[in-house]
Protein backbone atom coordinates (compact mmCIF):
# COMPACT_ATOMS: atom_id res chain seq x y z
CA UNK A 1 136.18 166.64 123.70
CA UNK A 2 134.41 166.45 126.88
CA UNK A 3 134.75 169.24 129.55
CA UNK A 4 133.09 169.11 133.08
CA UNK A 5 131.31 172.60 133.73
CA UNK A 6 132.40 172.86 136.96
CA UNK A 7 134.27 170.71 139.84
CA UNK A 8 131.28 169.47 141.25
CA UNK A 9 130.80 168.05 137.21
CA UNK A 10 133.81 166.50 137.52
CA UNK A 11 132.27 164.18 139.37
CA UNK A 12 129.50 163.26 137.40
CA UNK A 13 129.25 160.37 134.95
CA UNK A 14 126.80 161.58 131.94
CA UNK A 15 125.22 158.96 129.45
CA UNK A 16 124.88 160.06 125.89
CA UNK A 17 122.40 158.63 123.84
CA UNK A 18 122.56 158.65 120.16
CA UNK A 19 120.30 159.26 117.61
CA UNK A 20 119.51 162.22 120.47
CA UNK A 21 115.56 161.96 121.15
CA UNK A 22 113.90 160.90 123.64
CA UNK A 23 112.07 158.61 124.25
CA UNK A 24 114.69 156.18 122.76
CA UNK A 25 113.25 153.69 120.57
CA UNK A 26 115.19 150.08 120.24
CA UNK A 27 114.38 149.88 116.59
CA UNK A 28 116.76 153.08 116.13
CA UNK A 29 119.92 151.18 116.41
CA UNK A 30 120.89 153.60 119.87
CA UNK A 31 124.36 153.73 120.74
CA UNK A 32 125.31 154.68 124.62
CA UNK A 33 128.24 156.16 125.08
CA UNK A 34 129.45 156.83 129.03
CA UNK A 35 131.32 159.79 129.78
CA UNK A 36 133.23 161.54 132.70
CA UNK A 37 136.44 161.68 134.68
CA UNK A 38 136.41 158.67 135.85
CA UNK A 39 139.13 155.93 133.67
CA UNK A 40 138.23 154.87 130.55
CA UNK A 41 137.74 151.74 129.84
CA UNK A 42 136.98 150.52 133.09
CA UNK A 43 133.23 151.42 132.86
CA UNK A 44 130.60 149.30 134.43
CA UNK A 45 127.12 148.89 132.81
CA UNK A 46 123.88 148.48 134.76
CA UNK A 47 120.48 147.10 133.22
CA UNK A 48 117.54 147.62 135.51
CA UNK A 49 118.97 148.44 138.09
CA UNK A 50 121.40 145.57 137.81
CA UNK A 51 125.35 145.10 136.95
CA UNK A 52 125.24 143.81 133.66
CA UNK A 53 127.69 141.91 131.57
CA UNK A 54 128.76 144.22 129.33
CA UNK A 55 131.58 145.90 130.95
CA UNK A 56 134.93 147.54 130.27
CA UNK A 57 133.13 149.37 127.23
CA UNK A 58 132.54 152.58 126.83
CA UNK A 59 130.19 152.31 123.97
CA UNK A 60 127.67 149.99 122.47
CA UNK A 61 124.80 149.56 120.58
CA UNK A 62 121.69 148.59 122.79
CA UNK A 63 120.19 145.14 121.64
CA UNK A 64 117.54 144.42 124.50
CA UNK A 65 114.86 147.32 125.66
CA UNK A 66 115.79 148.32 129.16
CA UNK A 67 116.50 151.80 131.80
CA UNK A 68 120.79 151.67 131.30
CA UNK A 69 123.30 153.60 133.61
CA UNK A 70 126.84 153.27 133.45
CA UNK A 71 129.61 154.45 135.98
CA UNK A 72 133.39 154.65 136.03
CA UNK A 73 135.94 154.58 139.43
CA UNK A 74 135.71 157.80 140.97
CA UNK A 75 132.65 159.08 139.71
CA UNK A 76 128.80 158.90 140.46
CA UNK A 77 126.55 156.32 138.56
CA UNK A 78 125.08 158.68 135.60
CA UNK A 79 121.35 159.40 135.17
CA UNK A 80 119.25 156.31 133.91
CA UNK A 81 118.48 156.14 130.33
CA UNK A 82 115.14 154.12 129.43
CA UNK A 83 114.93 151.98 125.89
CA UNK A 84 111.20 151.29 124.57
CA UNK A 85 110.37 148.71 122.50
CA UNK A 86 107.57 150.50 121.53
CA UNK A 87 105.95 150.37 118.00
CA UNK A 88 104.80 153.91 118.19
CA UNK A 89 105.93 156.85 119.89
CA UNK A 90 106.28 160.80 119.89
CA UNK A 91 109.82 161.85 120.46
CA UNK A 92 111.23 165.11 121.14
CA UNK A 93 115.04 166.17 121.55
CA UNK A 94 117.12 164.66 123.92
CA UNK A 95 118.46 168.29 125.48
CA UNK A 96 117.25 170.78 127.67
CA UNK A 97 113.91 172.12 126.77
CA UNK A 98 112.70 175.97 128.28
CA UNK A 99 109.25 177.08 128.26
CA UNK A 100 108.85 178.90 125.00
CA UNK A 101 111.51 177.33 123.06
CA UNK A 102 110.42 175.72 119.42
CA UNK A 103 110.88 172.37 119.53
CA UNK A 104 110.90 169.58 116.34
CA UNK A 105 108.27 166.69 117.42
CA UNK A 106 108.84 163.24 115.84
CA UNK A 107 105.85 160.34 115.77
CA UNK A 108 107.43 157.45 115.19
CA UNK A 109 105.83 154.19 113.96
């Protein structure tokens, strides 16, 4: 499961975003899952920058291109996570890159 690093973590709602590369890509069927302390179950979704309709989820597959963000009671709203509708595009991992690590490179069409 999901453990917070450290207490100021606890805090923090993350957004996971699966298949993991980035830039997500609509046609790869993405699932967003929103994770954290706060209760499950009573997430809220935002879609540019608004509150969206699709609440009370804590997963779902994206159907509409869009920047998503998703927060629970008693947490912070999690990091924005952009969806292209793009028809080509060069992905990389979705993780924490350093300078000199390999890294896989995906071109998408």
């Amino acid at each position: 499961g999901w453990c917070p690093l450290s207490p100021a973590d606890a805090q923090t709602t993350q957004l996971l975003v699966e298949p993991p590369w980035t830039p997500a890509v609509l046609w790869d069927r993405v699932t967003l899952t929103c994770q954290g302390s706060g209760t499950p179950g009573a997430t809220i979704w935002y879609k540019d920058g608004k509150r969206w309709w699709q609440e009370r989820r804590d997963q779902f597959i994206v159907t509409e291109s869009g920047t998503y963000e998703c927060d629970r009671p008693g947490t912070r709203l999690s990091p924005s996570v952009s969806i292209l509708n793009a028809r080509l595009v060069l992905q990389v991992p979705a993780q924490a890159l350093l300078q000199g690590d390999t890294v896989a490179l995906r071109c998408r069409v």
